[in-house]
ModelCIF file with pLDDT and N, C-alpha, C, O atoms, coordinates in Angstrom:
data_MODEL
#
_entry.id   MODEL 
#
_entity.id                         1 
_entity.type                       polymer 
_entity.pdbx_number_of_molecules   1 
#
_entity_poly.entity_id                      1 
_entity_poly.type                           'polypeptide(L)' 
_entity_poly.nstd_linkage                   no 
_entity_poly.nstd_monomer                   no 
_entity_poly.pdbx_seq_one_letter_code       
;(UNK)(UNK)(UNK)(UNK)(UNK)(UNK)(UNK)(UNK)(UNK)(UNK)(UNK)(UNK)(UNK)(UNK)(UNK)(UNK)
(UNK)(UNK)(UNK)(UNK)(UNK)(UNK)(UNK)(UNK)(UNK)(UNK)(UNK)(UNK)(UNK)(UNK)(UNK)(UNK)
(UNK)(UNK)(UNK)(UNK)(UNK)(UNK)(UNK)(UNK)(UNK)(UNK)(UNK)(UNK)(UNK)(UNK)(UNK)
;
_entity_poly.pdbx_seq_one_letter_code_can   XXXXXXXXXXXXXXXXXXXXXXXXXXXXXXXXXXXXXXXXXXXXXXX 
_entity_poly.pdbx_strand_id                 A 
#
loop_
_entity_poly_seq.entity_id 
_entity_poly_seq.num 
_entity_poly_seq.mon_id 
_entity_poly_seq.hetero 
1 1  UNK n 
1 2  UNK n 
1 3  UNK n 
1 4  UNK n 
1 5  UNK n 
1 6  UNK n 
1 7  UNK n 
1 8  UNK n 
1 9  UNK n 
1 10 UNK n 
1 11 UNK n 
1 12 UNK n 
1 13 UNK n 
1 14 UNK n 
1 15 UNK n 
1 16 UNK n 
1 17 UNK n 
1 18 UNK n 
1 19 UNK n 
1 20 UNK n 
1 21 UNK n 
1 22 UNK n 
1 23 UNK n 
1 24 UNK n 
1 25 UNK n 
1 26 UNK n 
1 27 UNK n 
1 28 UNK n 
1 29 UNK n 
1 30 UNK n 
1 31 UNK n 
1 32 UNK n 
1 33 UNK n 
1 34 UNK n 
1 35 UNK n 
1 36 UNK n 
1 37 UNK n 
1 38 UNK n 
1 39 UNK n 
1 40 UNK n 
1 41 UNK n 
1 42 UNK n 
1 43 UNK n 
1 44 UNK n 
1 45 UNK n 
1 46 UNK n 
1 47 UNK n 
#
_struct_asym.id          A 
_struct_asym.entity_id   1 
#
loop_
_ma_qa_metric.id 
_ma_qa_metric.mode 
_ma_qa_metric.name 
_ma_qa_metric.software_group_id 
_ma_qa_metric.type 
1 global pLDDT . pLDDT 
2 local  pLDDT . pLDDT 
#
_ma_qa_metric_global.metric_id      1 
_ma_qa_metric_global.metric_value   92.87 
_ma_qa_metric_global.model_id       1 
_ma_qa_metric_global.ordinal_id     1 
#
loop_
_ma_qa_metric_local.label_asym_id 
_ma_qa_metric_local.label_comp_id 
_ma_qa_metric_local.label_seq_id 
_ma_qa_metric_local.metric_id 
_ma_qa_metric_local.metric_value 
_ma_qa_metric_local.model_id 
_ma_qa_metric_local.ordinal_id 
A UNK 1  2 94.00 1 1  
A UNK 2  2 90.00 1 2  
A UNK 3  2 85.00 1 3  
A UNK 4  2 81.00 1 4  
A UNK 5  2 71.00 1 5  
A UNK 6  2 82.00 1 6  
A UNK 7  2 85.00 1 7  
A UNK 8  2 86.00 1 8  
A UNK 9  2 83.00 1 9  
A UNK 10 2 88.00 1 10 
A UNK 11 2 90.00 1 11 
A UNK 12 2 91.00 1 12 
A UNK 13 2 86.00 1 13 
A UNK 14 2 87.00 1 14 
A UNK 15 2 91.00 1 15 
A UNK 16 2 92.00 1 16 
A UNK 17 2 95.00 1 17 
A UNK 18 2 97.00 1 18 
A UNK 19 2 97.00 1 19 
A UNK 20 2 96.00 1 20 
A UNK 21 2 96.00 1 21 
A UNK 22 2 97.00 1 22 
A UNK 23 2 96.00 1 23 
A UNK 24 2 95.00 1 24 
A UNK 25 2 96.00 1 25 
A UNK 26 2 96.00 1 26 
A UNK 27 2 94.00 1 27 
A UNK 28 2 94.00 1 28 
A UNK 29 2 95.00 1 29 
A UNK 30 2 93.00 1 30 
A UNK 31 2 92.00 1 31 
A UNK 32 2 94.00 1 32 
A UNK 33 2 95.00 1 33 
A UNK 34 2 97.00 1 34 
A UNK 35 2 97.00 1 35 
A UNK 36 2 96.00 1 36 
A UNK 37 2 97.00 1 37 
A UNK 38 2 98.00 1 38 
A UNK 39 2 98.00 1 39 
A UNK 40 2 97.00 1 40 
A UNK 41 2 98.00 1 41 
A UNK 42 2 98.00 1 42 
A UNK 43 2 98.00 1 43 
A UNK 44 2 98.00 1 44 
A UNK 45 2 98.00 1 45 
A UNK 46 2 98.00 1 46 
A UNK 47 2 97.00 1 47 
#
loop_
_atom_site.group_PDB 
_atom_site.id 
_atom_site.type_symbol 
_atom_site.label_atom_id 
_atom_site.label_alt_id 
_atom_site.label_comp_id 
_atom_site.label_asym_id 
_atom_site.label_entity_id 
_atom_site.label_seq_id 
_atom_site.pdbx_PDB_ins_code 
_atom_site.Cartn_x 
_atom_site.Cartn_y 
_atom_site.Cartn_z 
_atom_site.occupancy 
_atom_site.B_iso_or_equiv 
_atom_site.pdbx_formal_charge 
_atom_site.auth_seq_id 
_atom_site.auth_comp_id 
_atom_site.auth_asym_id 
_atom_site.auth_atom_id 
_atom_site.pdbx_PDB_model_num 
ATOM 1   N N  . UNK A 1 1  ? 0.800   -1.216  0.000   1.00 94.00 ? 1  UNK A N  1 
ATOM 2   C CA . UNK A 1 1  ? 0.000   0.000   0.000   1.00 94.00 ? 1  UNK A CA 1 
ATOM 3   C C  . UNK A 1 1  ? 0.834   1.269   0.000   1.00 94.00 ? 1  UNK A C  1 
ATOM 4   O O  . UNK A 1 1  ? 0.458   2.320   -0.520  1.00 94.00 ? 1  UNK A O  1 
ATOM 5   N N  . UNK A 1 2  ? 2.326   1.046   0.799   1.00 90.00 ? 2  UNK A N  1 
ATOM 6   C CA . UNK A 1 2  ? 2.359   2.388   0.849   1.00 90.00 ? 2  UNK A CA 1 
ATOM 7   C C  . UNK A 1 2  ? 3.641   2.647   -0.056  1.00 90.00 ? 2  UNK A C  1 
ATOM 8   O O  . UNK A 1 2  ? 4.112   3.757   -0.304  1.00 90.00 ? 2  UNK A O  1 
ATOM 9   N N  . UNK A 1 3  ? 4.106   1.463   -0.490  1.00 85.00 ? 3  UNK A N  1 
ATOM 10  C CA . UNK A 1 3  ? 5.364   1.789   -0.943  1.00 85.00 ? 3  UNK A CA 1 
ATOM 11  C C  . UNK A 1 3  ? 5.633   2.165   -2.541  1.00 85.00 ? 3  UNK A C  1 
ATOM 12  O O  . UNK A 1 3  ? 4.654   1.690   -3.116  1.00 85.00 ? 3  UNK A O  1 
ATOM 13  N N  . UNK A 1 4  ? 6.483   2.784   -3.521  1.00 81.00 ? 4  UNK A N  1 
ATOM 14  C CA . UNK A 1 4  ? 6.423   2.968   -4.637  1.00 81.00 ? 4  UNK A CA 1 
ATOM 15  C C  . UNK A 1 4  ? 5.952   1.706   -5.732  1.00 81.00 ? 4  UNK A C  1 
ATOM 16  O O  . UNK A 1 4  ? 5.390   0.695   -5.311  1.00 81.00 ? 4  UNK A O  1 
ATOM 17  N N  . UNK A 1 5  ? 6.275   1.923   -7.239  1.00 71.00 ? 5  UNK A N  1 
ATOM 18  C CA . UNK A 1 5  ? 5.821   1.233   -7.593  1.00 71.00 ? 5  UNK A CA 1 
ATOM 19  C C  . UNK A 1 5  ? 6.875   0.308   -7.539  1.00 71.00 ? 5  UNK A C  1 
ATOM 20  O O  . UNK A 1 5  ? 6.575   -0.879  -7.414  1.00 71.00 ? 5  UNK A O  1 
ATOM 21  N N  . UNK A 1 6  ? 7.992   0.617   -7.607  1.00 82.00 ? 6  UNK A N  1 
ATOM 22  C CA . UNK A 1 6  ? 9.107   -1.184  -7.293  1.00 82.00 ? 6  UNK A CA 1 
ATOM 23  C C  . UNK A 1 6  ? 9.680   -1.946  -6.092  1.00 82.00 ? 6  UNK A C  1 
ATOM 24  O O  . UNK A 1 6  ? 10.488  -2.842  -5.848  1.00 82.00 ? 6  UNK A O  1 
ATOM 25  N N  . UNK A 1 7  ? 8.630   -0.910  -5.321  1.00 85.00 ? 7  UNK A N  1 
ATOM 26  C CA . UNK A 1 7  ? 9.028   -1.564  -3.779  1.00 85.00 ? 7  UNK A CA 1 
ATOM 27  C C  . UNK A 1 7  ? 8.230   -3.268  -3.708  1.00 85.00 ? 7  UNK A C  1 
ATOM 28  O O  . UNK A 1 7  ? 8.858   -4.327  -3.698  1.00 85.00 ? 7  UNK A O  1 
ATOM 29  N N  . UNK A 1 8  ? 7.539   -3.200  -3.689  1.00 86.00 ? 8  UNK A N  1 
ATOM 30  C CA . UNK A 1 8  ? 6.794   -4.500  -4.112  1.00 86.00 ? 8  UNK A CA 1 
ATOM 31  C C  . UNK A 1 8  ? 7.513   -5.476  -4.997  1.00 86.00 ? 8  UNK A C  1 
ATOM 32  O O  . UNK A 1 8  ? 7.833   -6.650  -4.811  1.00 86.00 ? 8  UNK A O  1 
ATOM 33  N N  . UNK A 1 9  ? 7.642   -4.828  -5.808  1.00 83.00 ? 9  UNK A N  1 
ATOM 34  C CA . UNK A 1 9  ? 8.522   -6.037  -7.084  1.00 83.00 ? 9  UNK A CA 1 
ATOM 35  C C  . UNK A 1 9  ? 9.454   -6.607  -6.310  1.00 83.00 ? 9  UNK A C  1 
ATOM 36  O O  . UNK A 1 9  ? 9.497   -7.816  -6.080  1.00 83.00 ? 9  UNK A O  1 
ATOM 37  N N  . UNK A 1 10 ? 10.660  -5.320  -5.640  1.00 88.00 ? 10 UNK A N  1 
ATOM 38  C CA . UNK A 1 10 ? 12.174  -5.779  -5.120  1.00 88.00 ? 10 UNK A CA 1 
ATOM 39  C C  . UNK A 1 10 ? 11.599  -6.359  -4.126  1.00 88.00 ? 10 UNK A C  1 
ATOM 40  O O  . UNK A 1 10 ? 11.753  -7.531  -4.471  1.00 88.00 ? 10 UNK A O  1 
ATOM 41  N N  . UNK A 1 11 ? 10.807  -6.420  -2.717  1.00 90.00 ? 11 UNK A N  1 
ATOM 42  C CA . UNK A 1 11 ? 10.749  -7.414  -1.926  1.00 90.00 ? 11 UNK A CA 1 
ATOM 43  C C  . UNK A 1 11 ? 10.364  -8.296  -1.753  1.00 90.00 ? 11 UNK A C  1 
ATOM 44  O O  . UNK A 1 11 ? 10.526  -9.013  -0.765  1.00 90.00 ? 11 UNK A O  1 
ATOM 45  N N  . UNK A 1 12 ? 9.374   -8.583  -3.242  1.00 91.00 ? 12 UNK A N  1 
ATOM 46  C CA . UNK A 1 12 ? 8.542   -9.845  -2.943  1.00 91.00 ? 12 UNK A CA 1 
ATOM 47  C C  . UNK A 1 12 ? 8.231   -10.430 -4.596  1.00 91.00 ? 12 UNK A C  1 
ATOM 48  O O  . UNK A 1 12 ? 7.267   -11.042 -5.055  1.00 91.00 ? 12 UNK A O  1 
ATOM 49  N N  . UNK A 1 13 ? 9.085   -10.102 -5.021  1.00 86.00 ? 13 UNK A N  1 
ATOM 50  C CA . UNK A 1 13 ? 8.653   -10.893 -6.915  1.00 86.00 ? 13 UNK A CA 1 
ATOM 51  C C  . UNK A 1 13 ? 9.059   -12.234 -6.685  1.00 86.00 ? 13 UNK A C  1 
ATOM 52  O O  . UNK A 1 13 ? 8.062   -12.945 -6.814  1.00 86.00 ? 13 UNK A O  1 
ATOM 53  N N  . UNK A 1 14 ? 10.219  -13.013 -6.359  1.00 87.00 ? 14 UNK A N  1 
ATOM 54  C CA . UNK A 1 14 ? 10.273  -13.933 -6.249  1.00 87.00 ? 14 UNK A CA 1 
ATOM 55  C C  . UNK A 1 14 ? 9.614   -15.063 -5.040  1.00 87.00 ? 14 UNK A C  1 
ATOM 56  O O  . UNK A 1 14 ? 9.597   -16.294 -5.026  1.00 87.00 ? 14 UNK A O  1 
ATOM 57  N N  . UNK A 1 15 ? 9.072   -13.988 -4.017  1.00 91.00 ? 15 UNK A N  1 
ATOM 58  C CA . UNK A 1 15 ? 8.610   -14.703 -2.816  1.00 91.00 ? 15 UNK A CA 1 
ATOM 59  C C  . UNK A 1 15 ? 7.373   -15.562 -3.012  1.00 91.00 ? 15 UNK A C  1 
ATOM 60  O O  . UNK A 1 15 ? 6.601   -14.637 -3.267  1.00 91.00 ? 15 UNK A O  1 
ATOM 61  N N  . UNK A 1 16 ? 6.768   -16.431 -3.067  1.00 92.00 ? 16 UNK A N  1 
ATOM 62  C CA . UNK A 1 16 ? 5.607   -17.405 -3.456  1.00 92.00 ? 16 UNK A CA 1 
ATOM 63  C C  . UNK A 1 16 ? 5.032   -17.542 -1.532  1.00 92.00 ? 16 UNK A C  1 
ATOM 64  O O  . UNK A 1 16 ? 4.074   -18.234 -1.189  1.00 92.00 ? 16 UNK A O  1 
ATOM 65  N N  . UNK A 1 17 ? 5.705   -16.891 -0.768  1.00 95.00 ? 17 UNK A N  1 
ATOM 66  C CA . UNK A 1 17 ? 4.517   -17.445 0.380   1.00 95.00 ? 17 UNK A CA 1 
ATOM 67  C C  . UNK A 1 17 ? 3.470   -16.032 0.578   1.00 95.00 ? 17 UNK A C  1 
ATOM 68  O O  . UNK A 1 17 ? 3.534   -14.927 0.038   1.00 95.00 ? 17 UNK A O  1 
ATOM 69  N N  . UNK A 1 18 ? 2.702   -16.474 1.379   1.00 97.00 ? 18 UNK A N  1 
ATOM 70  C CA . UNK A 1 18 ? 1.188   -15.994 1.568   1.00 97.00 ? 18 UNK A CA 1 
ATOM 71  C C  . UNK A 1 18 ? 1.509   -14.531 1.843   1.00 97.00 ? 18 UNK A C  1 
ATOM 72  O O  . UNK A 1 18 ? 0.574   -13.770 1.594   1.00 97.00 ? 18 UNK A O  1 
ATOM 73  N N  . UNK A 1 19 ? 2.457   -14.056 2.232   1.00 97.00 ? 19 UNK A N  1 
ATOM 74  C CA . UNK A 1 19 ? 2.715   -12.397 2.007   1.00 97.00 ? 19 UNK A CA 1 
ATOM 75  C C  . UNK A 1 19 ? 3.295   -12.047 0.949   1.00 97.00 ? 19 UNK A C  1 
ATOM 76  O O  . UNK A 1 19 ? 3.210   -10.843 0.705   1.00 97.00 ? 19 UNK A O  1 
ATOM 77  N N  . UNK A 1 20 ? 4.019   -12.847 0.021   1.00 96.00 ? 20 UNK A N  1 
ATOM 78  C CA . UNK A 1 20 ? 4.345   -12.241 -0.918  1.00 96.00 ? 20 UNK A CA 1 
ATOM 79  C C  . UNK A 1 20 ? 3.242   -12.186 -2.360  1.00 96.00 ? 20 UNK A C  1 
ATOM 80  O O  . UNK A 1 20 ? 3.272   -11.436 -3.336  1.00 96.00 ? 20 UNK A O  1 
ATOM 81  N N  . UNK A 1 21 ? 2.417   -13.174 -2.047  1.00 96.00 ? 21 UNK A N  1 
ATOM 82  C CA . UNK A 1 21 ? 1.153   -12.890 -2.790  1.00 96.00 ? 21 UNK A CA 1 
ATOM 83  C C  . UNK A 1 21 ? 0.413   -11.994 -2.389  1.00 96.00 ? 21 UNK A C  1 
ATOM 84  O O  . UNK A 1 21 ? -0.247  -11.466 -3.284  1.00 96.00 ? 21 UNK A O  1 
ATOM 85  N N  . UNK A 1 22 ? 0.207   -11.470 -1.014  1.00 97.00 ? 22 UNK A N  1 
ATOM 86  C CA . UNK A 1 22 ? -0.502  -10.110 -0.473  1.00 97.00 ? 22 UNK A CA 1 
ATOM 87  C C  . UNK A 1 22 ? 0.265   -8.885  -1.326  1.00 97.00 ? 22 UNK A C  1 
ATOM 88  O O  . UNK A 1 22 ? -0.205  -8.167  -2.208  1.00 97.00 ? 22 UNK A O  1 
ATOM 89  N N  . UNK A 1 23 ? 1.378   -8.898  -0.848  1.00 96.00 ? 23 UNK A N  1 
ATOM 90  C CA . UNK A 1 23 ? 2.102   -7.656  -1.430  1.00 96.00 ? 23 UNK A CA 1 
ATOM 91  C C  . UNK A 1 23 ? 1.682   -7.219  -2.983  1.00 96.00 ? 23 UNK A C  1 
ATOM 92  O O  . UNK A 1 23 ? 1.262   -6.129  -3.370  1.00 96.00 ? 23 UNK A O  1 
ATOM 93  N N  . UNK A 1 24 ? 1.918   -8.348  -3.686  1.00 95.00 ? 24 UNK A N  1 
ATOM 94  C CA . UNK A 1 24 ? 1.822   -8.377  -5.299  1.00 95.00 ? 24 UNK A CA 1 
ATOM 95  C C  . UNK A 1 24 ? 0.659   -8.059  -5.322  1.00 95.00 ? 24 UNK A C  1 
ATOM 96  O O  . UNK A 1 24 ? 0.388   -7.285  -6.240  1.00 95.00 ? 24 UNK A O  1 
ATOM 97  N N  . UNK A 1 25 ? -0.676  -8.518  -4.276  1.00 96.00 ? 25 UNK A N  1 
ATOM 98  C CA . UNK A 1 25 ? -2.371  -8.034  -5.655  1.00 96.00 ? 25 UNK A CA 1 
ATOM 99  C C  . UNK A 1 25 ? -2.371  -7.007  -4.680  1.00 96.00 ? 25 UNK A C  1 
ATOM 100 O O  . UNK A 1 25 ? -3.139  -6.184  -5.180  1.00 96.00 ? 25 UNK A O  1 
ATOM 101 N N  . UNK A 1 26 ? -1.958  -6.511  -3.520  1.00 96.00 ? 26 UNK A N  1 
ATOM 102 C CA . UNK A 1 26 ? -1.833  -4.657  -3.594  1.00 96.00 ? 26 UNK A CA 1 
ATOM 103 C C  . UNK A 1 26 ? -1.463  -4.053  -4.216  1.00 96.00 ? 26 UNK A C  1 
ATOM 104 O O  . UNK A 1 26 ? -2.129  -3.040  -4.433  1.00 96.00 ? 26 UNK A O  1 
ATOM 105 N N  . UNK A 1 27 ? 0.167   -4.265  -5.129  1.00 94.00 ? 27 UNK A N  1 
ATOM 106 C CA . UNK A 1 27 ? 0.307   -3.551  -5.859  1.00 94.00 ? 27 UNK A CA 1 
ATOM 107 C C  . UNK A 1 27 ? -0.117  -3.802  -7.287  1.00 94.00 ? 27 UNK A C  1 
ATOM 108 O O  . UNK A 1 27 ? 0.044   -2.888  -8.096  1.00 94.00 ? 27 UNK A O  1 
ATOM 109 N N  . UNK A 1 28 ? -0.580  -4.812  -7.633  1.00 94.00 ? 28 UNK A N  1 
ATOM 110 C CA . UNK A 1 28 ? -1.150  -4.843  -9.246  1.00 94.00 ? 28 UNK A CA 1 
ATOM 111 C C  . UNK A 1 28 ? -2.673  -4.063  -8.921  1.00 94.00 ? 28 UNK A C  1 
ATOM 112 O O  . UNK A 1 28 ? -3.197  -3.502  -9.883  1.00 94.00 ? 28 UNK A O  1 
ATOM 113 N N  . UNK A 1 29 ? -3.249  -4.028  -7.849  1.00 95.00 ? 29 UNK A N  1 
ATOM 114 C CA . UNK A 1 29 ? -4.508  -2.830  -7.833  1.00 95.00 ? 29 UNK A CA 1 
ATOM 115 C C  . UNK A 1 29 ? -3.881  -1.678  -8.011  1.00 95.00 ? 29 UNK A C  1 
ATOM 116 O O  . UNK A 1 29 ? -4.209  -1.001  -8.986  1.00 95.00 ? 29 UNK A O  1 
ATOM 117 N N  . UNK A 1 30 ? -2.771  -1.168  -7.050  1.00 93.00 ? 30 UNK A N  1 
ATOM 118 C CA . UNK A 1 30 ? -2.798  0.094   -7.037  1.00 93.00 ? 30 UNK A CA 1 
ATOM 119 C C  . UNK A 1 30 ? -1.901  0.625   -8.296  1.00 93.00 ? 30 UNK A C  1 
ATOM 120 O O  . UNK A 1 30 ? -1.543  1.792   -8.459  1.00 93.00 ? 30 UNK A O  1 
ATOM 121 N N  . UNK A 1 31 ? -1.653  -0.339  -9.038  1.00 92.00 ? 31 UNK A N  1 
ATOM 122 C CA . UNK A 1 31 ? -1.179  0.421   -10.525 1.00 92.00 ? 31 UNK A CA 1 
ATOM 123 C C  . UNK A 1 31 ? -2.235  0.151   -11.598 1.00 92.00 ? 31 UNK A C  1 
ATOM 124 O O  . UNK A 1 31 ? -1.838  -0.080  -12.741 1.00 92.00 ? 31 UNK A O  1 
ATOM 125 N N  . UNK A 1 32 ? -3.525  0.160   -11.336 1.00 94.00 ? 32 UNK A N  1 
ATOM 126 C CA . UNK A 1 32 ? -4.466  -0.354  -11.864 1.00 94.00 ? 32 UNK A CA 1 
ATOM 127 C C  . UNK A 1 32 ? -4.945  -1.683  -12.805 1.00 94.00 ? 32 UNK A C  1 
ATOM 128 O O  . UNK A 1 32 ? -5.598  -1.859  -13.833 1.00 94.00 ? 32 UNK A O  1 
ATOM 129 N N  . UNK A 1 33 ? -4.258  -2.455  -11.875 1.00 95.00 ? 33 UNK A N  1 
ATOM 130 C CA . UNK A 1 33 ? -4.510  -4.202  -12.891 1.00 95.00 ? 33 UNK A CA 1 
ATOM 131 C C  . UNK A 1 33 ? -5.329  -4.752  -12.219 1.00 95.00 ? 33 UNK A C  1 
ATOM 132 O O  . UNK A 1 33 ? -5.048  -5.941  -12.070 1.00 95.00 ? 33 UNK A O  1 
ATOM 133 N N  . UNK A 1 34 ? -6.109  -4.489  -11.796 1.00 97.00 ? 34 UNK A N  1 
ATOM 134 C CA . UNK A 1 34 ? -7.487  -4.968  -11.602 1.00 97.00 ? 34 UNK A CA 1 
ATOM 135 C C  . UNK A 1 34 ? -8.161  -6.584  -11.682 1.00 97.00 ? 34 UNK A C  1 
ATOM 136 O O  . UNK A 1 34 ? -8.950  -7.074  -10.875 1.00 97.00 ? 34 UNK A O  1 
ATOM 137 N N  . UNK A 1 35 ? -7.692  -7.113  -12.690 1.00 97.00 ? 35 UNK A N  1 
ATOM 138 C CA . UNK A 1 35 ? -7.944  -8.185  -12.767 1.00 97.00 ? 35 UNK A CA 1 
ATOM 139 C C  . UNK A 1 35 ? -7.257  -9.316  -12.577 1.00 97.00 ? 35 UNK A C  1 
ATOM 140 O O  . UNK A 1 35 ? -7.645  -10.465 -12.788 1.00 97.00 ? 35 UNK A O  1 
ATOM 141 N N  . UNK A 1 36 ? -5.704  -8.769  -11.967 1.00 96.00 ? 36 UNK A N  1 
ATOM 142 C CA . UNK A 1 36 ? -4.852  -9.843  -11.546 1.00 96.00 ? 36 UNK A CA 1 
ATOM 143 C C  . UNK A 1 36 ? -4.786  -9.166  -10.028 1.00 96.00 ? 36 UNK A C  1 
ATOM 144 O O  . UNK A 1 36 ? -4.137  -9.832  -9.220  1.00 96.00 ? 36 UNK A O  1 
ATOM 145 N N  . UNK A 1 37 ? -5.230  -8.229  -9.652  1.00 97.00 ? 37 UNK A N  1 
ATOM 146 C CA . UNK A 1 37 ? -5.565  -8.032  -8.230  1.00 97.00 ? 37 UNK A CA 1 
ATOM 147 C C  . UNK A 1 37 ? -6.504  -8.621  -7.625  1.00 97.00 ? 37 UNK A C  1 
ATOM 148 O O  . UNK A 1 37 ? -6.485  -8.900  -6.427  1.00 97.00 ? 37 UNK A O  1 
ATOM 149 N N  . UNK A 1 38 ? -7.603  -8.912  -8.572  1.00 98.00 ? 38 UNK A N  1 
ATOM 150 C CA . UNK A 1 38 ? -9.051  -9.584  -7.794  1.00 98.00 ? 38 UNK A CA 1 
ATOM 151 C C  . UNK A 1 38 ? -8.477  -11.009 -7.741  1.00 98.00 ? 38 UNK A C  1 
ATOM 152 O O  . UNK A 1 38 ? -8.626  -11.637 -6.692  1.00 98.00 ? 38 UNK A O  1 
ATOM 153 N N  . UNK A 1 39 ? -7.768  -11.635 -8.883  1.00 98.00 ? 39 UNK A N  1 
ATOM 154 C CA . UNK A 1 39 ? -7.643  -12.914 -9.039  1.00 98.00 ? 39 UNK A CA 1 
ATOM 155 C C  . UNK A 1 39 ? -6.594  -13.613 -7.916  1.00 98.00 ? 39 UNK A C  1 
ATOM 156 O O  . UNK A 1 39 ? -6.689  -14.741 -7.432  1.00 98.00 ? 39 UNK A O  1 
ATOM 157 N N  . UNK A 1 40 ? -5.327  -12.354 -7.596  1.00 97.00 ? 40 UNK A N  1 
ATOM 158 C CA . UNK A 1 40 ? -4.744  -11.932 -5.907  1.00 97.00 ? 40 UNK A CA 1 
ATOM 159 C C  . UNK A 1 40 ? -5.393  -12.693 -5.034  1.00 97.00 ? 40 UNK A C  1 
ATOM 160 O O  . UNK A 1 40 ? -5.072  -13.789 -4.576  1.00 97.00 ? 40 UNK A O  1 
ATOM 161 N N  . UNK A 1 41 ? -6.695  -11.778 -4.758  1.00 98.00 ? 41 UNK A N  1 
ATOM 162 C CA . UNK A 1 41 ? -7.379  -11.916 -3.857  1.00 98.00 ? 41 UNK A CA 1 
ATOM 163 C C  . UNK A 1 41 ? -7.936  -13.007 -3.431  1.00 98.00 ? 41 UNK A C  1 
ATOM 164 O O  . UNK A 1 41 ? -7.963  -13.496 -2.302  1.00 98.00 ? 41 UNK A O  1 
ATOM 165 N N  . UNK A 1 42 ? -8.536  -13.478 -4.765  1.00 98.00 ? 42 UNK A N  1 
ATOM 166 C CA . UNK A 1 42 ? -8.602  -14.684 -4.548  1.00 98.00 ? 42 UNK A CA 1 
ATOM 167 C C  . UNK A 1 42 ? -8.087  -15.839 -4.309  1.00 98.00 ? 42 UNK A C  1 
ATOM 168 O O  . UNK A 1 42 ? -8.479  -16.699 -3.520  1.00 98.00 ? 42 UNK A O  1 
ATOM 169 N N  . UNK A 1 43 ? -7.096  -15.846 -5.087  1.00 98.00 ? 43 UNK A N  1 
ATOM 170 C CA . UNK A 1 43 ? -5.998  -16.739 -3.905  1.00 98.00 ? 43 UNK A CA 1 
ATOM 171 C C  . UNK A 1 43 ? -5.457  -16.756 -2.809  1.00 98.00 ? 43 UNK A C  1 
ATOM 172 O O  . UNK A 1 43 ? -4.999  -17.786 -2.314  1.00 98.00 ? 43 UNK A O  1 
ATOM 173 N N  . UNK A 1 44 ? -5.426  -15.664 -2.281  1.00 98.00 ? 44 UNK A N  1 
ATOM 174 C CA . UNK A 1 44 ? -5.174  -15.561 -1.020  1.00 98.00 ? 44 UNK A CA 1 
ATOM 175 C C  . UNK A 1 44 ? -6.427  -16.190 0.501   1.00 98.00 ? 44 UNK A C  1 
ATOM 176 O O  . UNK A 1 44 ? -6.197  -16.649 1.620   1.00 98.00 ? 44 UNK A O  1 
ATOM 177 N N  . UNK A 1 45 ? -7.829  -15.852 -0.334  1.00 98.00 ? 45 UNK A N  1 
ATOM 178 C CA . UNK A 1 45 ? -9.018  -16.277 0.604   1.00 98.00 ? 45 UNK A CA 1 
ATOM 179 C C  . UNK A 1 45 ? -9.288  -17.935 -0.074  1.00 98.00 ? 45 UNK A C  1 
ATOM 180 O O  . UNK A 1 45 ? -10.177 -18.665 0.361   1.00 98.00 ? 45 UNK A O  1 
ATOM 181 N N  . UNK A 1 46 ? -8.473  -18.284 -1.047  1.00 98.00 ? 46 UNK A N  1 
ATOM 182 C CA . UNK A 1 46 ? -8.917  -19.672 -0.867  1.00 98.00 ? 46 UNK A CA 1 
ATOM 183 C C  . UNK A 1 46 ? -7.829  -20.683 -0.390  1.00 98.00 ? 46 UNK A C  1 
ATOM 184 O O  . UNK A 1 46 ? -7.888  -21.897 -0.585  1.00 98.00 ? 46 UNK A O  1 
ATOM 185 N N  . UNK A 1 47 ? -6.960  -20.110 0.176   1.00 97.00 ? 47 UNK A N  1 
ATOM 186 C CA . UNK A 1 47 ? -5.320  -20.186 1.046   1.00 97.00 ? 47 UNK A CA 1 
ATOM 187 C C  . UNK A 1 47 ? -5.932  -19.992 2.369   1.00 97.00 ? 47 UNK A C  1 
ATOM 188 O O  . UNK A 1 47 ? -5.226  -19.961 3.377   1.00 97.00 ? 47 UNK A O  1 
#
């Protein structure tokens, strides 16, 4: 949420556990990707 747009990438592109999928569909919303943010989301609530 709060960090730029490559703060996300650099701390968590390669990370595959359950925060590094949080991190990623915050930031694919907040650069407006929408549809790999919802799809985020959803993996995360069926985790």
């Amino acid at each position: 949420f709060m960090g730029d747009a490559g703060d996300a990438a650099r701390r968590y592109m390669s990370d595959n556990s359950i925060a590094g999928h949080y991190a990623r569909a915050i930031a694919d919303n907040k650069a407006g990707r929408l549809e790999q943010a919802l799809a985020g989301a959803d993996a995360l609530i069926k985790a």
